[in-house]
Protein backbone atom coordinates (compact mmCIF):
# COMPACT_ATOMS: atom_id res chain seq x y z
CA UNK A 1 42.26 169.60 56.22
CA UNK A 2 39.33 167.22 56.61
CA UNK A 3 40.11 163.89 57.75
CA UNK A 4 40.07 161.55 54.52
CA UNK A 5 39.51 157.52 54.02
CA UNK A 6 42.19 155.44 52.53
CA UNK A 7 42.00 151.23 52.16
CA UNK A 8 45.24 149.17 51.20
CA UNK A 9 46.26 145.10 51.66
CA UNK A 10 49.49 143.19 51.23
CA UNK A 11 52.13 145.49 52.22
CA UNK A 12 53.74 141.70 52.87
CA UNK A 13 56.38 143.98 54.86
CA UNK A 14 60.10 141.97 55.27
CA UNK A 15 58.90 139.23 52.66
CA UNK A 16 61.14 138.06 50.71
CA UNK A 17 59.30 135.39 48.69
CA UNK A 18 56.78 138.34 47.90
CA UNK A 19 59.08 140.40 45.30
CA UNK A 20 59.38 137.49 42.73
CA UNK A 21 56.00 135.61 43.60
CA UNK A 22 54.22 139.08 42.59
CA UNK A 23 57.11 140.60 39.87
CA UNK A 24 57.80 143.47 42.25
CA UNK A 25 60.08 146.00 41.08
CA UNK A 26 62.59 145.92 43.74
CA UNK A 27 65.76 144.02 44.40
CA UNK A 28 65.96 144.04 48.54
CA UNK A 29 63.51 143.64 51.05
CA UNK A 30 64.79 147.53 52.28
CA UNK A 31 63.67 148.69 48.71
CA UNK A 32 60.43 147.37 48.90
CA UNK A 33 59.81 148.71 52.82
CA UNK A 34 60.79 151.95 51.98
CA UNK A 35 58.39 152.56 48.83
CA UNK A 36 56.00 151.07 50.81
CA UNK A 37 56.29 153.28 53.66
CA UNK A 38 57.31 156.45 51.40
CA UNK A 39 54.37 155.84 49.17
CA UNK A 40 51.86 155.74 51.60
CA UNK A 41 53.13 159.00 53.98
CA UNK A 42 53.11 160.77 50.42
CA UNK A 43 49.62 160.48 50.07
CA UNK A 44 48.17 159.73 53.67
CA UNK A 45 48.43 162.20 56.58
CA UNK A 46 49.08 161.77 60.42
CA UNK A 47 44.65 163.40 60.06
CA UNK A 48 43.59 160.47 57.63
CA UNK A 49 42.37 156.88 58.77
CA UNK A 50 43.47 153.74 56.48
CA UNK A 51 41.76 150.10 56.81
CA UNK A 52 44.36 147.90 56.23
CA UNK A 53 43.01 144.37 54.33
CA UNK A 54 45.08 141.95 55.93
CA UNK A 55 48.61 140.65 54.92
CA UNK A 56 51.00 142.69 56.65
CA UNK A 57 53.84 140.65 56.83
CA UNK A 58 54.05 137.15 57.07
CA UNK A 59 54.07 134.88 59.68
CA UNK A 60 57.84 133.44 60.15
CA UNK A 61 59.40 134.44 63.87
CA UNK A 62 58.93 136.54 66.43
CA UNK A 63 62.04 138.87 65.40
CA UNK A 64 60.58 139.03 61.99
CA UNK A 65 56.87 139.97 63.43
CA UNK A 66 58.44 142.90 65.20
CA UNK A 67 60.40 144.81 62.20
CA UNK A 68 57.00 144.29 60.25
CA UNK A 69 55.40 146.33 63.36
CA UNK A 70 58.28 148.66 63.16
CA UNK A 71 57.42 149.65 59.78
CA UNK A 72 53.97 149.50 60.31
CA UNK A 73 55.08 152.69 63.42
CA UNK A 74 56.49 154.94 60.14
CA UNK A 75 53.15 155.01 58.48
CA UNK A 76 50.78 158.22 58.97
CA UNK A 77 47.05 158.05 60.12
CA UNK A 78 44.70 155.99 62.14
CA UNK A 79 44.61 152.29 61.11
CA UNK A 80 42.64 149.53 60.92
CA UNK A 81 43.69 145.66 60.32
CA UNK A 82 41.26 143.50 58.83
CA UNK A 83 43.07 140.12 59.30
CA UNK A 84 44.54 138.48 56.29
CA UNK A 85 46.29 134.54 55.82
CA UNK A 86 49.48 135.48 56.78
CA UNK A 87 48.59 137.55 59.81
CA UNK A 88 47.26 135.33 62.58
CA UNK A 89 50.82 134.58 64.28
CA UNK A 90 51.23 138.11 64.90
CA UNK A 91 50.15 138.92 68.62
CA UNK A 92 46.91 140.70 68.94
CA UNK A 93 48.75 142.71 71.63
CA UNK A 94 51.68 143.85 69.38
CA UNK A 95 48.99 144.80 66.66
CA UNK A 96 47.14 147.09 68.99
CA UNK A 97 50.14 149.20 69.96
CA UNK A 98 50.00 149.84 65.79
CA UNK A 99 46.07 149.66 65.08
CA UNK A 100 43.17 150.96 66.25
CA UNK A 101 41.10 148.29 65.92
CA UNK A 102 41.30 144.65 64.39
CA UNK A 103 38.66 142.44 62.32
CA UNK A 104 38.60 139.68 61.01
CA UNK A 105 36.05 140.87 58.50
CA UNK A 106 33.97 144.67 58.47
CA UNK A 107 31.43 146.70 57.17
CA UNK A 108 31.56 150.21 57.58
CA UNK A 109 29.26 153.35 56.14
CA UNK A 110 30.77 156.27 54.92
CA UNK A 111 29.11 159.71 54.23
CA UNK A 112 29.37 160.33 50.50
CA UNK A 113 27.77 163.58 50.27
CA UNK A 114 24.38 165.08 52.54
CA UNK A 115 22.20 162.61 50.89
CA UNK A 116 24.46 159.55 49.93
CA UNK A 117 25.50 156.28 52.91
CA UNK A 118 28.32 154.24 51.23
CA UNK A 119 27.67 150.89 52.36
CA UNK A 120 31.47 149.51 52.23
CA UNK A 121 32.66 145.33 53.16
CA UNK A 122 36.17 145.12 53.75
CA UNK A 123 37.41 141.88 53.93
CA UNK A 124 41.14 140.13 53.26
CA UNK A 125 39.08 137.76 50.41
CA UNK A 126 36.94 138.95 47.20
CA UNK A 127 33.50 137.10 48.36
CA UNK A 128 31.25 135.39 46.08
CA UNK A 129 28.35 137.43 47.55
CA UNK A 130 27.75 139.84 50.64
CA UNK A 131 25.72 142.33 52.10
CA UNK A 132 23.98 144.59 50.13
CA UNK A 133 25.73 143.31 46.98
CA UNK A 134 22.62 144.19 45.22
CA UNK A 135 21.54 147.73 46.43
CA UNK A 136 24.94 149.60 45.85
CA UNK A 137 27.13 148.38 48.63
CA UNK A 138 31.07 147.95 47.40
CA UNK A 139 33.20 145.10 48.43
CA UNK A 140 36.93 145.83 49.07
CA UNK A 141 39.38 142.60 49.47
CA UNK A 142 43.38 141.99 48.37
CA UNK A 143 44.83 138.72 48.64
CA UNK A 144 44.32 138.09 44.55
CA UNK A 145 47.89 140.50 44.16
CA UNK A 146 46.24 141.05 41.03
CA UNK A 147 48.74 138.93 39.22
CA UNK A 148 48.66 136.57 36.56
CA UNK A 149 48.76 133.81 37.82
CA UNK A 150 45.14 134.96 39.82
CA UNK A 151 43.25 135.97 36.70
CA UNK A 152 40.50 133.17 37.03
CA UNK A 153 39.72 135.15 39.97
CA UNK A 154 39.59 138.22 38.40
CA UNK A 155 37.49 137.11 35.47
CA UNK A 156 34.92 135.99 38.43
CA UNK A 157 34.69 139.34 40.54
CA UNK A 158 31.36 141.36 40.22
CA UNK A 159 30.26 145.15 39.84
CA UNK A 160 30.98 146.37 42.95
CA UNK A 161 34.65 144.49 44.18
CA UNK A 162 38.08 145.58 44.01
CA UNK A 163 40.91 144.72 44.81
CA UNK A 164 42.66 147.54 47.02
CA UNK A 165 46.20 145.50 47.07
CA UNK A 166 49.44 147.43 46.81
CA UNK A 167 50.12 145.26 43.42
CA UNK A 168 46.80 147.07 41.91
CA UNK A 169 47.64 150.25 42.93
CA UNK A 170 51.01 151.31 42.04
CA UNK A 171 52.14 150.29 46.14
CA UNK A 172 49.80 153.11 47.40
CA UNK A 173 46.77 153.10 49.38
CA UNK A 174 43.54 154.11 47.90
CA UNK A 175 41.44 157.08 48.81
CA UNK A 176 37.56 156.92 49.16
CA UNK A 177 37.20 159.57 46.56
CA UNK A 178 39.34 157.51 43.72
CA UNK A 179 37.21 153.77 44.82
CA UNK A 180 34.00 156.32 43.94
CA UNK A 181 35.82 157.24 40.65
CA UNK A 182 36.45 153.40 40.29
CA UNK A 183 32.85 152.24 40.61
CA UNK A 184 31.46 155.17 39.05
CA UNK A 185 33.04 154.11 35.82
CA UNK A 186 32.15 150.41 36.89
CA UNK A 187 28.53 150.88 36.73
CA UNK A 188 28.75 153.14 33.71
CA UNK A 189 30.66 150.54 31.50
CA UNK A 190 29.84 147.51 33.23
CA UNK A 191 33.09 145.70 33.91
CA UNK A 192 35.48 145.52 36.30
């Protein structure tokens, strides 16, 4: 099987505050960790390589951090952190025995097809602009939870963002193929 692409951000592993701040559908912080976990090892395998968008866990004490890493050991595939808001108390260290690599903001390209480079930013925030915002490039981000309570934010995003968030995605990452399904219909239609 040929190694696929797969973005995600706010897992928000062991946080508690996180089921009623974003309406999730689960009563205990086990029920939420175990979709999370289940959800993504249904659709990503131990081949596949998933940029994580920051917002792992949150931030509380060091016995916390450490579940949120041992969660973050049950899920399949290469991956990459792209720092979020509530991950800068975790230790770099810890995070590397978990990820390949960590950001605090990235910009990969991505092979398409023989004749198409997917210019990609991948970055905790939606940004206002960035680089190559006008020549096809897409800009991934979570953090907006895609709630409510965030929809000033969403009425401001462009052609070209989206928001790659466990909240906007039924709590499972994204592949590359579905984003290109995403933006395909973005440009066709024109809105986000």
């Amino acid at each position: 099987m040929k190694n696929r692409i797969f973005f995600t951000s706010d897992l928000h592993f062991e946080h508690n505050n996180i089921i009623q701040y974003c309406n999730r559908p689960f009563s205990t912080i086990e029920s939420m960790n175990n979709m999370l976990i289940n959800r993504w090892n249904n659709v990503v395998t131990s081949n596949d390589t998933v940029y994580v968008l920051g917002d792992i866990g949150c931030w509380y004490n060091k016995e916390y951090r450490s579940r949120v890493v041992n969660n973050i050991k049950q899920l399949n595939g290469t991956k990459m952190l792209i720092i979020g808001n509530h991950d800068h108390a975790f230790d770099k260290e810890e995070l590397l025995t978990v990820f390949e690599s960590i950001h605090e903001r990235l910009v990969i390209s991505v092979e398409m097809s023989p004749d198409r480079t997917q210019k990609i930013v991948l970055d905790h925030f939606p940004l206002v602009s960035w680089d190559g915002q006008h020549h096809g490039s897409w800009q991934l981000f979570g953090h907006i939870h895609s709630v409510n309570n965030q929809s000033s934010v969403k009425d401001r995003l462009c052609i070209g963002q989206y928001d790659v968030g466990v909240d906007n995605n039924n709590f499972t990452p994204v592949s590359l193929n579905e984003l290109n399904t995403i933006f395909t219909k973005q440009m066709l239609y024109g809105k986000n």
